[in-house]
Protein backbone atom coordinates (compact mmCIF):
# COMPACT_ATOMS: atom_id res chain seq x y z
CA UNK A 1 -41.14 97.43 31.99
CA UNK A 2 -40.37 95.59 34.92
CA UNK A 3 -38.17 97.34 37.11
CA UNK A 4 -39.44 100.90 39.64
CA UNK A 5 -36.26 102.19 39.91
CA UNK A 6 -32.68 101.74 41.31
CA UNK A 7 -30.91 102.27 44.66
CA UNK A 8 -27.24 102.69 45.77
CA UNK A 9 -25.41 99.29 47.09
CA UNK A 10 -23.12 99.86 50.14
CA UNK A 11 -20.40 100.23 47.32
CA UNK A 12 -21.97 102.67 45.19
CA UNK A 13 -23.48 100.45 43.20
CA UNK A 14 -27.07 101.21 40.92
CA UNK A 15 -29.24 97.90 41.83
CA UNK A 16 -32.30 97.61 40.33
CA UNK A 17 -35.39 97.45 41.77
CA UNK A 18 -38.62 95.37 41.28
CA UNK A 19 -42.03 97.26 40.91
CA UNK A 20 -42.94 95.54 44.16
CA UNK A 21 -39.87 97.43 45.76
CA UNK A 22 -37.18 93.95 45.80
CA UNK A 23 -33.73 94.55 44.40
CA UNK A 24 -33.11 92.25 41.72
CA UNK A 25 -29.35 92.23 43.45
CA UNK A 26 -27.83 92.26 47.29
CA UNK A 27 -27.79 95.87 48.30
CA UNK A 28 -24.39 94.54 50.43
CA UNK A 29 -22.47 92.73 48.24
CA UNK A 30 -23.46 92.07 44.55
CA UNK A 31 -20.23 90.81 43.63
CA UNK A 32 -20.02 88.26 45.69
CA UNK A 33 -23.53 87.01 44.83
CA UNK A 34 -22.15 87.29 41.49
CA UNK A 35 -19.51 84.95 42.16
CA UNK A 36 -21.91 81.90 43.49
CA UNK A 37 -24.23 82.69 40.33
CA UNK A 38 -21.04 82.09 38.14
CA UNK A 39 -20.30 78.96 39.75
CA UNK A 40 -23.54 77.55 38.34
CA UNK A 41 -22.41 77.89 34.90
CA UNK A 42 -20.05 75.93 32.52
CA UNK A 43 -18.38 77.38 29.78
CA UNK A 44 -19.64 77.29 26.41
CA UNK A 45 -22.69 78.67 25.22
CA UNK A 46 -24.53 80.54 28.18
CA UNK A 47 -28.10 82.05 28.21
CA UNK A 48 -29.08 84.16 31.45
CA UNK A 49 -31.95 85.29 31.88
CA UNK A 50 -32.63 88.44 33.64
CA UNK A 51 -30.01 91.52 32.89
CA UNK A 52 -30.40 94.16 35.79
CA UNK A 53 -27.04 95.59 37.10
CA UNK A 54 -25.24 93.22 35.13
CA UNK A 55 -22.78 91.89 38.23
CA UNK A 56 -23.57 88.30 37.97
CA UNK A 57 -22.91 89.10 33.69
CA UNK A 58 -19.86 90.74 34.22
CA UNK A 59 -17.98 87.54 36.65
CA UNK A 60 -19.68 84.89 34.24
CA UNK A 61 -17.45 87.03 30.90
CA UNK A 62 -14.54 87.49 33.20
CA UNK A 63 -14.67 83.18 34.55
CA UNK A 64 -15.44 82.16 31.00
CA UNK A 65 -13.43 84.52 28.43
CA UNK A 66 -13.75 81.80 25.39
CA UNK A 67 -17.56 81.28 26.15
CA UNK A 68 -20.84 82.67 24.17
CA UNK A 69 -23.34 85.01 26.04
CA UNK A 70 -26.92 85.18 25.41
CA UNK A 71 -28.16 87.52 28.45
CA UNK A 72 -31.92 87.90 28.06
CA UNK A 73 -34.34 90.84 29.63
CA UNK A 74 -38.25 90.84 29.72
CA UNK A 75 -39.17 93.45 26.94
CA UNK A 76 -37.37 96.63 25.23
CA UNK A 77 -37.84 99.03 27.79
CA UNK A 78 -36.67 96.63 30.50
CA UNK A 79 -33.58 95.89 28.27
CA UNK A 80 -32.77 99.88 27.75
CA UNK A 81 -33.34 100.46 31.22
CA UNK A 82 -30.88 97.50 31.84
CA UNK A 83 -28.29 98.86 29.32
CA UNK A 84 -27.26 102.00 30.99
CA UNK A 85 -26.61 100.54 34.46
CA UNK A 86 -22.87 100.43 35.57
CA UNK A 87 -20.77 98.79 33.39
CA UNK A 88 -23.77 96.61 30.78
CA UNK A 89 -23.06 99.43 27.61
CA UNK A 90 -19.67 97.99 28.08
CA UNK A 91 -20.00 94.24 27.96
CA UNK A 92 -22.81 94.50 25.09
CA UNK A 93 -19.39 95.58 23.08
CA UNK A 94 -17.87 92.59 23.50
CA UNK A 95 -17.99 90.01 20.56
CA UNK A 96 -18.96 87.24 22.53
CA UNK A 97 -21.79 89.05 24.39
CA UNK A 98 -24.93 89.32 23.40
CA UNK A 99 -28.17 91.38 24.47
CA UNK A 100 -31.68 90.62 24.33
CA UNK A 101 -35.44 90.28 24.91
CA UNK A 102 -37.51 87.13 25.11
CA UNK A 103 -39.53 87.90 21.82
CA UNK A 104 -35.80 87.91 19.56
CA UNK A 105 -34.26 84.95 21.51
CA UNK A 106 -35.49 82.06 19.48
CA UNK A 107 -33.75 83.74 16.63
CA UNK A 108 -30.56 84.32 18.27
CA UNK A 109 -29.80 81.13 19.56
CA UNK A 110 -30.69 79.62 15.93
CA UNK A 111 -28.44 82.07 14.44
CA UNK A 112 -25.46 81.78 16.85
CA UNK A 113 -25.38 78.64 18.62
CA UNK A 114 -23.05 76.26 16.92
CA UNK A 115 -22.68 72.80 18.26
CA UNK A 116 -19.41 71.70 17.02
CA UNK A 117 -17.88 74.90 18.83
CA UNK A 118 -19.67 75.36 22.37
CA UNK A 119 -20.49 71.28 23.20
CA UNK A 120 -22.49 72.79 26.32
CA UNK A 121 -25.63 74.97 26.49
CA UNK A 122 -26.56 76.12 29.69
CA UNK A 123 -29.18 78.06 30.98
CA UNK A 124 -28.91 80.11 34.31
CA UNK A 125 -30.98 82.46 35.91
CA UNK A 126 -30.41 85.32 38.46
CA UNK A 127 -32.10 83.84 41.18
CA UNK A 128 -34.47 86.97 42.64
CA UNK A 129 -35.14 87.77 38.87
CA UNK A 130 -36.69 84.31 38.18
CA UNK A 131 -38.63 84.71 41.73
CA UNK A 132 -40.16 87.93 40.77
CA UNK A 133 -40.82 87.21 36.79
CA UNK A 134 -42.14 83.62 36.19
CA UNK A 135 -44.15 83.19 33.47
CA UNK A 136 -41.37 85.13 32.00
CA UNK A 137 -38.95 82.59 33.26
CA UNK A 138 -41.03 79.84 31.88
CA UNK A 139 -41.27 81.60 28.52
CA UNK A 140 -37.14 81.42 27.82
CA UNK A 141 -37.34 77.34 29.13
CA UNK A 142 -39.43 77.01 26.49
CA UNK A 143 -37.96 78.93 23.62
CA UNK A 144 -34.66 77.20 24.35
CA UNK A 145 -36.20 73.79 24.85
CA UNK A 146 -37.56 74.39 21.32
CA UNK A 147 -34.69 75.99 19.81
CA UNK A 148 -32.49 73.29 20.75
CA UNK A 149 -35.04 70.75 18.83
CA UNK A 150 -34.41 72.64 15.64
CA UNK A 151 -30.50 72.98 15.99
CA UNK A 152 -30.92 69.20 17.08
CA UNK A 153 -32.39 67.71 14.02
CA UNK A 154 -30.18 70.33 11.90
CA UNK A 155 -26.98 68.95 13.53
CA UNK A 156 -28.32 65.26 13.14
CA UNK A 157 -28.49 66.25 9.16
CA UNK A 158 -24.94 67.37 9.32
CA UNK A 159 -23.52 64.73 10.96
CA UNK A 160 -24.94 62.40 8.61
CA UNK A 161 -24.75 64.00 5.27
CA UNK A 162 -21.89 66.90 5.68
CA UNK A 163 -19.40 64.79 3.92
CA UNK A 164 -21.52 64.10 0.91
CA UNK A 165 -22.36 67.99 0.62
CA UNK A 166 -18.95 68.71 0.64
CA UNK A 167 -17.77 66.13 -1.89
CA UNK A 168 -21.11 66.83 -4.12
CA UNK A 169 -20.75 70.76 -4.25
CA UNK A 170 -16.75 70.79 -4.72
CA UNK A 171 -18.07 68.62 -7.64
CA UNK A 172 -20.59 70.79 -9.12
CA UNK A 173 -18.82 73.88 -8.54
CA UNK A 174 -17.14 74.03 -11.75
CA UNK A 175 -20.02 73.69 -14.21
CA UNK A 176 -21.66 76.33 -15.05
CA UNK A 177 -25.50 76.44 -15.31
CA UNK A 178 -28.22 78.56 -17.28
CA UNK A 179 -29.16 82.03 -17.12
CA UNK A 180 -32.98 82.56 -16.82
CA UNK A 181 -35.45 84.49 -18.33
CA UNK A 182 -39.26 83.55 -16.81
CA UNK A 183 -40.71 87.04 -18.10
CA UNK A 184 -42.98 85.16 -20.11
CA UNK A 185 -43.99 82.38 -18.16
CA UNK A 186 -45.35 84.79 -15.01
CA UNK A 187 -49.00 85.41 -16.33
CA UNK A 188 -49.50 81.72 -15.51
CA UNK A 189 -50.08 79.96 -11.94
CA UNK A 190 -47.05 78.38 -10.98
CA UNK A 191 -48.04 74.69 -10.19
CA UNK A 192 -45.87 73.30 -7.67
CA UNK A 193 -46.38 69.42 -7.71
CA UNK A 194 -45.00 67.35 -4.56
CA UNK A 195 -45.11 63.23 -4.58
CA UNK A 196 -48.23 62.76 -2.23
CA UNK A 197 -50.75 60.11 -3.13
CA UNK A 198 -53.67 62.82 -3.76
CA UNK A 199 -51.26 64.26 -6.85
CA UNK A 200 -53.17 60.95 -8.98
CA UNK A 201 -56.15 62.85 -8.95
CA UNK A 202 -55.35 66.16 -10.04
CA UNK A 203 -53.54 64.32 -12.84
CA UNK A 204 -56.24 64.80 -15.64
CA UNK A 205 -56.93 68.86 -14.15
CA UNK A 206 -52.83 69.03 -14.90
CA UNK A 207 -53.58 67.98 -18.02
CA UNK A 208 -56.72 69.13 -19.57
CA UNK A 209 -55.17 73.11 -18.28
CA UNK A 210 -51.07 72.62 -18.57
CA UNK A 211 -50.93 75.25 -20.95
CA UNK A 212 -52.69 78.01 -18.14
CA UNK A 213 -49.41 76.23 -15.92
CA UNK A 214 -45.91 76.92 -15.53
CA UNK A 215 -45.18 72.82 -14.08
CA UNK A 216 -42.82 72.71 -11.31
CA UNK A 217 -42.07 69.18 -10.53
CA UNK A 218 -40.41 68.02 -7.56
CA UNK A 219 -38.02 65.55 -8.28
CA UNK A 220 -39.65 62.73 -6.61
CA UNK A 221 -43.11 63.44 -8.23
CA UNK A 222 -41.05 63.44 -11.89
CA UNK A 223 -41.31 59.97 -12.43
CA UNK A 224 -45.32 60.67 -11.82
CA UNK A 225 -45.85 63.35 -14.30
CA UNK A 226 -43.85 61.31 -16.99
CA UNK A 227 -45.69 58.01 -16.91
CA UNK A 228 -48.73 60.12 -17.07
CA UNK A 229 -47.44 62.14 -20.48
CA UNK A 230 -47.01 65.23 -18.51
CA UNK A 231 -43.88 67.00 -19.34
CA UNK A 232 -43.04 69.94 -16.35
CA UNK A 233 -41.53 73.28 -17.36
CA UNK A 234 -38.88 72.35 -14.74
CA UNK A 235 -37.85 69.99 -12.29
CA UNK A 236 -35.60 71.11 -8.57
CA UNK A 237 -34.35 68.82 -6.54
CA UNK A 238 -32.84 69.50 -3.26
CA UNK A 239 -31.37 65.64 -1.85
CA UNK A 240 -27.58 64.86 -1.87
CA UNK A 241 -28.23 61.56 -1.67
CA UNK A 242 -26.63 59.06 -4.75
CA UNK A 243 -30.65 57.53 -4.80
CA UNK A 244 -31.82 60.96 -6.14
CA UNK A 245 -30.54 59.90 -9.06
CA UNK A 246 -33.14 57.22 -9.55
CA UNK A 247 -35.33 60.05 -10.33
CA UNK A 248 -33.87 60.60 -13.44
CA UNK A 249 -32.80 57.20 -15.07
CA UNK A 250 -36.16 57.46 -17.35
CA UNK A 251 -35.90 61.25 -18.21
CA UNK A 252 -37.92 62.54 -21.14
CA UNK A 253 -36.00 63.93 -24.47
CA UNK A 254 -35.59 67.79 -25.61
CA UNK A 255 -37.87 66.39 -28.33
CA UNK A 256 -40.72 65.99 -25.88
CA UNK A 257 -39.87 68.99 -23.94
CA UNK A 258 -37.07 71.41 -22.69
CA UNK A 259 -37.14 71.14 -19.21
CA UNK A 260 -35.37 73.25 -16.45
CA UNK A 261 -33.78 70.97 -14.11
CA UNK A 262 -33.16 73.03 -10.77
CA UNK A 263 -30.03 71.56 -8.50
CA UNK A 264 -29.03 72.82 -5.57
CA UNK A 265 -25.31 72.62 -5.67
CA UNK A 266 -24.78 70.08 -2.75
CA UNK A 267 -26.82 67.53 -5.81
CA UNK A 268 -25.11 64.45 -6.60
CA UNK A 269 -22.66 64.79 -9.60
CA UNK A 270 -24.60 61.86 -11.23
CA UNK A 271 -28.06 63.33 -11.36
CA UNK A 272 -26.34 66.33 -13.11
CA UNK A 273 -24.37 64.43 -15.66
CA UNK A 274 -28.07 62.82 -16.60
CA UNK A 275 -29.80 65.79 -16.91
CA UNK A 276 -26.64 66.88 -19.30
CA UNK A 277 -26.68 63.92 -21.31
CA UNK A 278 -30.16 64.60 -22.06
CA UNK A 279 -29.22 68.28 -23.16
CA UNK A 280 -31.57 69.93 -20.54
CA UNK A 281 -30.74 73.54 -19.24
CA UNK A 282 -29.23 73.05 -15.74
CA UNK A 283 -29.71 76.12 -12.48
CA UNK A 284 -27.60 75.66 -9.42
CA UNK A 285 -28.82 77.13 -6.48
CA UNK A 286 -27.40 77.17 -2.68
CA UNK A 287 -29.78 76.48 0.07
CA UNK A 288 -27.11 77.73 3.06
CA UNK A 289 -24.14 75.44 3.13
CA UNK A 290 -21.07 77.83 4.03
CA UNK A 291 -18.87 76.23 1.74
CA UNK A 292 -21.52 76.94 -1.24
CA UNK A 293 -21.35 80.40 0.16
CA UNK A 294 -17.82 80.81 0.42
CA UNK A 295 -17.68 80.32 -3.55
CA UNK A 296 -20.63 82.13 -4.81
CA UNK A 297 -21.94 85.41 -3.45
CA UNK A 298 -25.93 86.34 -3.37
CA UNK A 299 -25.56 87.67 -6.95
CA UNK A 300 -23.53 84.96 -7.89
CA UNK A 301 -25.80 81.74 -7.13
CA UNK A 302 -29.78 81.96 -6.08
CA UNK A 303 -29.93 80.93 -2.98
CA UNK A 304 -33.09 79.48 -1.69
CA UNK A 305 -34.82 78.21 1.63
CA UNK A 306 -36.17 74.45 2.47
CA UNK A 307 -37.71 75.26 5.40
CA UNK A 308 -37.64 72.58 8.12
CA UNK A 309 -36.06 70.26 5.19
CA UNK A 310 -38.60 69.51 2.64
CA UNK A 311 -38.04 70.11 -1.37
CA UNK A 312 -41.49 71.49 -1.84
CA UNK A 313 -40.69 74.76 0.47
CA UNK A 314 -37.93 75.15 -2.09
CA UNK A 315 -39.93 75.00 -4.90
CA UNK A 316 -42.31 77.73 -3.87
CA UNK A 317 -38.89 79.80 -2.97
CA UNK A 318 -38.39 79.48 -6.13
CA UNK A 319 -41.31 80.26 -7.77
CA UNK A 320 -41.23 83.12 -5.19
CA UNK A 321 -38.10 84.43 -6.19
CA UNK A 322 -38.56 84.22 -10.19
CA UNK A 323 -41.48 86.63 -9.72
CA UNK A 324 -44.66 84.20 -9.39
CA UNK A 325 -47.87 85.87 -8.24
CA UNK A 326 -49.66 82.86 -7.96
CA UNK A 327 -48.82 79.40 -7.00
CA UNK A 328 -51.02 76.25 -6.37
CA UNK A 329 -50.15 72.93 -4.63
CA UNK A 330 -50.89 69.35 -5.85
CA UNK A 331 -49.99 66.45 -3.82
CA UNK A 332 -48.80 68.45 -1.22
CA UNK A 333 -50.28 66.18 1.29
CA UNK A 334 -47.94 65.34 4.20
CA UNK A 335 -49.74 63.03 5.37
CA UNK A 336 -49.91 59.17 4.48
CA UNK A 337 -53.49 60.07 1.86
CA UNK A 338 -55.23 56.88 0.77
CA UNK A 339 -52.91 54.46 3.21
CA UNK A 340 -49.67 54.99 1.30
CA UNK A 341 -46.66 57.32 1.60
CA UNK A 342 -46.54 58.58 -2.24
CA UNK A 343 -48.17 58.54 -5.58
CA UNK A 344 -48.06 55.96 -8.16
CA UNK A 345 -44.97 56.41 -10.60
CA UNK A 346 -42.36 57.55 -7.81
CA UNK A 347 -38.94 55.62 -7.56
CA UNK A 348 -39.99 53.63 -4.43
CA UNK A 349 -42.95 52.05 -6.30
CA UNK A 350 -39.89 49.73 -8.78
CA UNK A 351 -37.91 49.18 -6.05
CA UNK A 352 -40.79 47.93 -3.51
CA UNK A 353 -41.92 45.62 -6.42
CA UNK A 354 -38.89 44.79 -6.94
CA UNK A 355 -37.86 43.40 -3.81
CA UNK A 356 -41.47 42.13 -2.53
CA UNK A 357 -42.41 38.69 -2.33
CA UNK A 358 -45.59 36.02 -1.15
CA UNK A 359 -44.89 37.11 2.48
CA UNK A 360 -43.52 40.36 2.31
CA UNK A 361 -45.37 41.99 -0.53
CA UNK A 362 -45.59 45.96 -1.89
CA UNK A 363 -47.93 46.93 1.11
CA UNK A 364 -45.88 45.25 4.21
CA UNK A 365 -43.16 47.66 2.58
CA UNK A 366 -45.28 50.51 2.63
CA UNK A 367 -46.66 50.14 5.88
CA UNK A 368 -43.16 49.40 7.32
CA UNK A 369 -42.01 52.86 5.68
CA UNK A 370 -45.46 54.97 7.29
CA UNK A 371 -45.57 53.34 10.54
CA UNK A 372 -42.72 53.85 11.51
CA UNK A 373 -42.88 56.61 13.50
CA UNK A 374 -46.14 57.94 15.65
CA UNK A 375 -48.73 58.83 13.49
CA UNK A 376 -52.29 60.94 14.33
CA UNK A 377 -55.31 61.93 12.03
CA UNK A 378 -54.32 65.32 9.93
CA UNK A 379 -56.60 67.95 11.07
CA UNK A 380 -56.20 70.52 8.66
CA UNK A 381 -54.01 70.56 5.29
CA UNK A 382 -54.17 74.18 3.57
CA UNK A 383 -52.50 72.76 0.30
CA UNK A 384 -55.05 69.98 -0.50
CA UNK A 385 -58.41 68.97 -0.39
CA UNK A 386 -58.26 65.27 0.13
CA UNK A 387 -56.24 64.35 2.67
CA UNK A 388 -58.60 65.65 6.05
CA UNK A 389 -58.44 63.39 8.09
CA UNK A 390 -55.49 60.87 7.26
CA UNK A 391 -52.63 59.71 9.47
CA UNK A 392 -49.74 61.84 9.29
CA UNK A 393 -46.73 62.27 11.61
CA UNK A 394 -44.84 65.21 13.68
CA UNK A 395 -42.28 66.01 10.97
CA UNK A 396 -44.28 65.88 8.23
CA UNK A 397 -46.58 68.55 9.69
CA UNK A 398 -43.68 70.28 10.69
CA UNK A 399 -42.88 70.48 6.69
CA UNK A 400 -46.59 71.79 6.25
CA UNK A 401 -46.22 74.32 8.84
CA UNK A 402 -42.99 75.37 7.40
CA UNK A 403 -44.55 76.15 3.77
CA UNK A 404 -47.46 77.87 5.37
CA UNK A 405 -44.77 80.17 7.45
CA UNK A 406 -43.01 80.74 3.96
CA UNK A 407 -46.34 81.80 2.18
CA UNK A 408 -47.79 83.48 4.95
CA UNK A 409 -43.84 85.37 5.56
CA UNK A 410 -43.84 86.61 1.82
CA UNK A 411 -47.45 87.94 2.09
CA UNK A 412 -48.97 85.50 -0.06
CA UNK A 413 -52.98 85.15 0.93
CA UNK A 414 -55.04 81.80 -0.47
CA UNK A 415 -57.73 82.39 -3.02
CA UNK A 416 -59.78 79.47 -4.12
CA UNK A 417 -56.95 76.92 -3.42
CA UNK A 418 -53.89 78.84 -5.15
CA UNK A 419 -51.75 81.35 -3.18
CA UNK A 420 -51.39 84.42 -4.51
CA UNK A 421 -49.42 87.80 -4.14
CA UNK A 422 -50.89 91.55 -5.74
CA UNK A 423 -47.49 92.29 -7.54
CA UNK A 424 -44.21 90.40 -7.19
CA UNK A 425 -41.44 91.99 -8.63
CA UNK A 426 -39.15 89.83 -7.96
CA UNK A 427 -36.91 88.46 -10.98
CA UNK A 428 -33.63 85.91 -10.39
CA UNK A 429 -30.67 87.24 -12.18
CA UNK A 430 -27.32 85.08 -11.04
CA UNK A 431 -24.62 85.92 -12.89
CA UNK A 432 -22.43 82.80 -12.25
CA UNK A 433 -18.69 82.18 -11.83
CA UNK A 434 -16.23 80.65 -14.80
CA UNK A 435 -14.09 77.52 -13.90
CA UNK A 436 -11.18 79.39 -13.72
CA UNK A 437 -12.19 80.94 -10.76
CA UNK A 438 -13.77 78.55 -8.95
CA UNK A 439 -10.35 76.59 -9.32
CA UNK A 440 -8.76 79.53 -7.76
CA UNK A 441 -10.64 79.63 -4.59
CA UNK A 442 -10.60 75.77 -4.22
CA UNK A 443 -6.62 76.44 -4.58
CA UNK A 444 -7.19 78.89 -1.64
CA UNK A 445 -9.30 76.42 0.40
CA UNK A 446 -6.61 73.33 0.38
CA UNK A 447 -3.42 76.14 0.72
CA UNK A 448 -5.06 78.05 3.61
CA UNK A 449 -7.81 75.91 5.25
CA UNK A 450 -7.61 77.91 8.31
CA UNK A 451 -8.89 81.35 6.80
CA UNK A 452 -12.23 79.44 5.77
CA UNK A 453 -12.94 77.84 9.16
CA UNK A 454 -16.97 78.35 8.42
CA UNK A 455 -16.49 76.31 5.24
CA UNK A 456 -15.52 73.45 7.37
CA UNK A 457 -18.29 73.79 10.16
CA UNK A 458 -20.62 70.73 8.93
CA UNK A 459 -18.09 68.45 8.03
CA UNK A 460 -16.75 68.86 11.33
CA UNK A 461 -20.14 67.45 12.35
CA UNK A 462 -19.57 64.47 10.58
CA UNK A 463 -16.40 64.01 11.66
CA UNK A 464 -17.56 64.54 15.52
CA UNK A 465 -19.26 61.26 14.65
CA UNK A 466 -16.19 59.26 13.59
CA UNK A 467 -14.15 61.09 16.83
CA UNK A 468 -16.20 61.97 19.71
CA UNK A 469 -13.56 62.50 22.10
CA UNK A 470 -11.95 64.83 20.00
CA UNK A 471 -12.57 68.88 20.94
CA UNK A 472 -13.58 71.29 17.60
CA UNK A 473 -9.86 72.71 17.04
CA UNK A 474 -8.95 69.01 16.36
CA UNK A 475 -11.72 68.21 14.24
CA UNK A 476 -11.07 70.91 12.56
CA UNK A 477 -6.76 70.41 11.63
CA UNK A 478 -8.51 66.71 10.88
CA UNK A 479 -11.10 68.23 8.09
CA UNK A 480 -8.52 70.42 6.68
CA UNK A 481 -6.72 67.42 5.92
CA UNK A 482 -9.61 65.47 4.82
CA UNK A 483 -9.37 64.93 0.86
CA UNK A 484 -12.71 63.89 0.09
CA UNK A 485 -13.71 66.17 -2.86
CA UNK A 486 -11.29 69.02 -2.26
């Protein structure tokens, strides 16, 4: 709690006061101080830190009607103390107002701030509350600095991939997918197997104990397992990208094995229509994408996580989610193991061969493709033994630290190398949705575009790319009309 008490403006007014006896607000005119904080602003998405009597709040809502409020107080009791001063139980009402402490704002900003709809972020503080409250102060730069990283590097995927995801999903909508039934497959550790060079030797261990293993191949370590004779129980694959469908070009036959290929619905078409060919069991699953959740419901469609953007968070989501107690990692590495980026048998290793020649040969590609960004030693890797000690870079430690905030979320605890729960009774039942009615509501989305605004949101992303000048209402009457898969 940071504030003593309150005392009476010349107006009447409660102003809070600092334990040290300062008013957070002028005892003579708070409005008018208001009025100069306001001017500091611009309207779109606003964070202020520092609540109090709520003056400099109330002008900022009043200047800015169409903007977003994120007005943050030092702790819980601060924030209730805040709440029931003059007219703050009123604006925390208000839609476009939002209350709260420094520990929940991370979370709010990620869950509200929208780039394609408020182009500005600013950050303002009441001046005296900022004075009196620094490290405090210092705390919300921070948050937001890092906030705005993640919402960054989430917008950058939009803006480069939104109109694939839309075309891809509007695609897959319509076909309808497997109902599963693990039950029997739970007494056994789920193996999730990533792409990392360390996966070649854990190959024989795979192997010589597959049948203790429920195999859960990521799609770019599937080319691995088969050219080693190891057939996986099922396959996911998260990318939207028309390459992903390299990974399955060389699939094995339902004579070999029938294998559970796992798609999230934003998949391209053509990696589906192999998988079909083949006669494998197909499961859709949505991984966020408001369009994928504007045509399937919770119930409907599984919807898993990726974490910071990395299939192998997926697949222990998944594994998660179909009731798994135990799950254990091989060549989860990020980090470039042995000096290259993946295991032998991945789709890279044909196409580098492929192209290389006397001067430019397999490892110029290689080294091209890992040094390309900054790169330090790994100092710690919780999902594999080998690779202590090797270069790896900030976003693929960003996708270990993501898994390890998964496993650690869901109460999983590490026992001799595999992750395990004490119960998880946790089973996936999705129902699914026929054709018919998926038509209907893609009928719905091209008659009435404007009732499924949300739907829209990423592609408006891309869009922002093709007409930067152009404000989110026009982007928006411009996606409406854009035909690509709807």
């Amino acid at each position: 709690m940071i504030y003593l008490q309150t005392v009476k403006s010349r107006n009447g007014e409660d102003i809070p006061v600092f334990k040290n006896q300062h008013p957070m607000h002028s005892k003579y005119n708070p409005s008018a101080e208001a009025e100069i904080f306001s001017q500091s602003l611009k309207s779109g998405f606003i964070i202020i830190g520092g609540i109090g009597g709520g003056f400099h709040i109330e002008t900022a809502v009043k200047k800015f009607p169409e903007a977003f409020f994120v007005c943050v107080e030092a702790d819980i009791e601060s924030l209730e103390y805040s709440v029931k001063l003059n007219g703050n139980s009123e604006l925390q009402k208000k839609e476009n107002v939002i209350f709260t402490t420094v520990q929940n704002l991370e979370n709010i900003i990620l869950s509200n701030y929208l780039p394609q709809i408020y182009e500005n972020l600013s950050l303002g503080f009441n001046r005296t509350w900022e004075t009196e409250n620094k490290e405090t102060a210092f705390v919300i730069n921070e948050t937001v600095k890092t906030a705005l990283k993640k919402i960054k590097a989430d917008y950058s995927v939009q803006s480069h991939f939104a109109r694939q995801w839309q075309k891809n999903i509007m695609q897959n909508a319509e076909r309808e997918f497997s109902a599963l039934n693990l039950d029997s497959e739970l007494t056994k550790t789920c193996a999730v197997i990533a792409a990392g060079p360390s996966l070649e030797k854990d190959l024989a261990r795979l192997k010589e104990k597959k049948a203790s293993f429920f195999i859960l191949s990521t799609d770019t370590a599937y080319g691995t397992l088969l050219k080693n004779n190891i057939f996986p129980d099922a396959v996911i694959s998260t990318d939207c990208q028309h390459v992903s469908c390299t990974h399955f070009y060389s699939m094995h036959s339902t004579e070999e094995k029938k294998t559970l290929f796992i798609f999230d619905l934003s998949s391209p078409p053509c990696a589906v229509r192999q998988v079909l060919k083949k006669r494998h069991p197909i499961f859709f699953f949505q991984s966020g994408h408001p369009l994928s959740r504007m045509l399937f419901s919770e119930k409907e469609m599984l919807s898993l996580s990726s974490g910071s953007g990395t299939v192998t968070v997926a697949a222990a989501d998944f594994a998660f989610k179909a009731g798994f107690s135990s799950i254990e990692f091989f060549g989860a590495d990020f980090s470039y193991s042995f000096e290259k980026p993946y295991a032998r048998g991945t789709y890279l290793e044909p196409a580098f061969f492929k192209e290389s020649y006397r001067l430019e040969n397999v490892e110029t590609k290689y080294s091209a493709l890992m040094y390309r960004t900054e790169l330090y030693n790994q100092k710690e890797n919780e999902f594999s033994r080998y690779t202590k000690g090797f270069p790896t870079s900030e976003i693929l430690d960003s996708y270990r630290k993501s898994l390890l905030d998964f496993l650690e979320k869901n109460g999983f605890q590490k026992q001799n190398g595999i992750f395990c729960l004490k119960n998880n009774p946790l089973r996936i039942n999705a129902s699914g949705k026929n054709a018919d009615e998926i038509k209907k509501i893609k009928t719905q989305l091209r008659e009435n575009p404007e009732q499924f605004q949300e739907a829209y949101l990423p592609l408006t992303a891309f869009l922002k790319r093709l007409y930067p000048e152009k404000k989110f209402k026009e982007l928006c009457a411009i996606a409406y009309k854009y035909r690509e898969g709807v």
